[in-house]
Structure formats: structure tokens, C-alpha cells
Protein backbone atom coordinates (compact mmCIF):
# COMPACT_ATOMS: atom_id res chain seq x y z
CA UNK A 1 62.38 -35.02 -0.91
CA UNK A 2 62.33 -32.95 -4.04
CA UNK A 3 65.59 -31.59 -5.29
CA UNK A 4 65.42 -27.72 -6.02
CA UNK A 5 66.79 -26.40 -9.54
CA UNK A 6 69.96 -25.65 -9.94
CA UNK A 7 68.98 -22.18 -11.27
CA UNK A 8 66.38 -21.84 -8.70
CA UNK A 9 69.15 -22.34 -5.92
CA UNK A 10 71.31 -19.93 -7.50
CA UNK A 11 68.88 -17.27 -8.02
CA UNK A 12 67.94 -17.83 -4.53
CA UNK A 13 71.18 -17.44 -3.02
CA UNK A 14 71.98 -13.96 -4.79
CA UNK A 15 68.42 -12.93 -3.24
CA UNK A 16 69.36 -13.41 0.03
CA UNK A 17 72.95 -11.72 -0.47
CA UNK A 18 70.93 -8.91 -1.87
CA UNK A 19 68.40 -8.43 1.04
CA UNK A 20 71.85 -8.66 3.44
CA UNK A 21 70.68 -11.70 4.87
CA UNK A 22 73.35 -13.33 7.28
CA UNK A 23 75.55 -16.01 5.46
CA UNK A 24 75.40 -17.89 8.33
CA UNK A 25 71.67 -18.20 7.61
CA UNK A 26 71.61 -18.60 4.01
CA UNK A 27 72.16 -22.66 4.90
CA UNK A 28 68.40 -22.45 7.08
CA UNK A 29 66.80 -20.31 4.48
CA UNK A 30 67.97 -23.00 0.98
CA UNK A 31 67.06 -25.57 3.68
CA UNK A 32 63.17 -24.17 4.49
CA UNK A 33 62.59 -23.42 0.68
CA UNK A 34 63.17 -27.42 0.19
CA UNK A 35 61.26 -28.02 2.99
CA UNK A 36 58.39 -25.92 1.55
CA UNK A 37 58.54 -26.80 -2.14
CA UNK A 38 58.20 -30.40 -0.49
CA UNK A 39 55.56 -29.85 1.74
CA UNK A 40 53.28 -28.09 -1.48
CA UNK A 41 53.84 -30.80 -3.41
CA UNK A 42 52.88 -33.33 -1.23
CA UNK A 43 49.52 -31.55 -0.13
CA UNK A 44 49.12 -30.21 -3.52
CA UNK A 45 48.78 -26.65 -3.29
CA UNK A 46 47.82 -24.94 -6.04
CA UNK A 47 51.04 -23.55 -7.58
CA UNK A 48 52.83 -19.77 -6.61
CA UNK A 49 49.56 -19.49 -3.85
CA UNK A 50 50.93 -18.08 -1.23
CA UNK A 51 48.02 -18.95 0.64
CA UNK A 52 49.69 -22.29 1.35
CA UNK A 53 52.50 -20.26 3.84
CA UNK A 54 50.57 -20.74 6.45
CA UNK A 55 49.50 -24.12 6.22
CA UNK A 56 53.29 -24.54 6.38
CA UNK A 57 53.83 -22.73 9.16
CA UNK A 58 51.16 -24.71 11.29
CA UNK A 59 53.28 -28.08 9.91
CA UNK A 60 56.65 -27.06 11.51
CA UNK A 61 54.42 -26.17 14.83
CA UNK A 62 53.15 -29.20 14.66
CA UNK A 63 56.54 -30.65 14.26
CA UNK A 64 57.55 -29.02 17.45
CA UNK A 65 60.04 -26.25 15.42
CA UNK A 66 60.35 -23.21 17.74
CA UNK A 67 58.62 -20.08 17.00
CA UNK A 68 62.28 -18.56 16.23
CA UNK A 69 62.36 -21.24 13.32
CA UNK A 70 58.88 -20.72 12.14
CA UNK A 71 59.52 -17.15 11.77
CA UNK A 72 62.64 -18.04 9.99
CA UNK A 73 61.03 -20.16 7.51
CA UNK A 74 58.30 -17.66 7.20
CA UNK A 75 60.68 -14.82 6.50
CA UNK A 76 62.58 -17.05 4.10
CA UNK A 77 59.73 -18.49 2.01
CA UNK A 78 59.07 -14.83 1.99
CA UNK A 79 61.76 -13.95 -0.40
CA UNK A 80 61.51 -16.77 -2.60
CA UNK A 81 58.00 -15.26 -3.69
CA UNK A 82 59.63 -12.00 -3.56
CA UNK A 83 61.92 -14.29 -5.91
CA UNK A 84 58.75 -14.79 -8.26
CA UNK A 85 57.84 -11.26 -8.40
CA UNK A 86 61.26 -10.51 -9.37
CA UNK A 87 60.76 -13.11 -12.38
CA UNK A 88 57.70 -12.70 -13.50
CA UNK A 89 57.78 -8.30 -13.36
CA UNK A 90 61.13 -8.34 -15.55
CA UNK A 91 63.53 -5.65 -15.60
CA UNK A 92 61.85 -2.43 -14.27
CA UNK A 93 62.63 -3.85 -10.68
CA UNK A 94 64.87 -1.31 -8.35
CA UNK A 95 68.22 -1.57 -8.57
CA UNK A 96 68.94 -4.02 -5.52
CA UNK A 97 66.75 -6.96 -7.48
CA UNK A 98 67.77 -6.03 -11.00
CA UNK A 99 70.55 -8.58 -10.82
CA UNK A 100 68.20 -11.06 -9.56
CA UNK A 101 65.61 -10.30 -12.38
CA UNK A 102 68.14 -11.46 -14.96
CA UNK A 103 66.69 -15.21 -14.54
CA UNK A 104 66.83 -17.52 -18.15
CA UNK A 105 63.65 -18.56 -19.71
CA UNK A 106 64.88 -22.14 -18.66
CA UNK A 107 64.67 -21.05 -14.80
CA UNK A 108 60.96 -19.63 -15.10
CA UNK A 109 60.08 -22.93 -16.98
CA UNK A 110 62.00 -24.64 -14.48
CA UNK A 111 60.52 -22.70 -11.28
CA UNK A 112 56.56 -24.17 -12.84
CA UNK A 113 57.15 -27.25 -13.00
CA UNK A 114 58.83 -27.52 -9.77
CA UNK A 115 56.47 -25.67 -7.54
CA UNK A 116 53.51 -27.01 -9.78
């Protein structure tokens, strides 16, 4: 399995403390956004295409996850391109994402060639 950038994971993890998710679940959520990263580069989907949520979605049915968990992973992959938005729209983002929109060059270079 693919490791996920440092900055990535850190970037993530303010997201999540930002959209009040549950601590308890921030473990799940890092957890399904390896998961996912994985799973598009192994069936090579077309990078940032969110079209390939689904796809992933279908995987973990087929892998017998419950439909609590499938939400769950849905909801968290989710934010991660809420994550991209954030990066890519800079700093005219409302307040609650501005911290989150203060990613380094180095973490949008890194975020391509990992989900690439």
C-alpha cells in the first residue's frame, strides 16, 4: 500500500478538525483516504476524477464493509476533494478553510504525483 504525504496527512487532519469531525473518527477517515489513494492507483483512475468515488464505494461492498462504513468512506473521501478545492482555489476560501488553504507549493506537487 501507498504511503500518503506527510503534508497531505497533515493538511488532512486540520480538515477534519475544521469540519468538527469526531476525533474518534479522524483514525477511519486517514485510514479510507489510504485505502482510496490505493485503490486509484491500482485501477488507474485518471487523477483528482471524482468519478472514481463510486467505483470505490462498490469495492468496499464487495468487500463485505457495512453500509455504515461505506458511507463513512464516502463522506471522508469527500473532504479530501473538498481538500483539493481548498488547494487549488487559494486564499479567497471562507474563513473555516482559510487555514487549510495555506498548503506549500511542495504539498500541491506532492498531492499530483501521489494521486496521479
Amino acid at each position: 500500500m501507498r504511503s500518503v504525504p506527510t503534508d497531505l496527512t497533515k493538511n488532512y487532519s486540520i480538515l477534519l478538525v475544521s469540519r468538527t469531525i469526531p476525533s474518534k473518527n479522524h483514525y477511519h477517515f486517514q485510514k479510507w483516504l489510504r485505502y482510496y489513494l490505493d485503490f486509484r492507483h491500482e485501477y488507474q483512475f485518471i487523477s483528482n476524477d471524482k468519478d472514481s468515488l463510486p467505483h470505490f464505494v462498490r469495492k468496499l461492498h464487495e468487500k463485505h464493509q457495512t453500509l455504515y462504513q461505506q458511507k463513512q468512506a464516502s463522506h471522508a473521501i469527500g473532504l479530501f476533494y473538498e481538500l483539493l478545492t481548498c488547494v487549488s482555489s487559494g486564499p479567497a476560501n471562507p474563513p473555516k478553510v482559510q487555514m487549510v488553504s495555506r498548503i506549500s507549493a511542495r504539498t500541491s506537487a506532492s498531492l499530483s504525483t501521489t494521486i496521479a
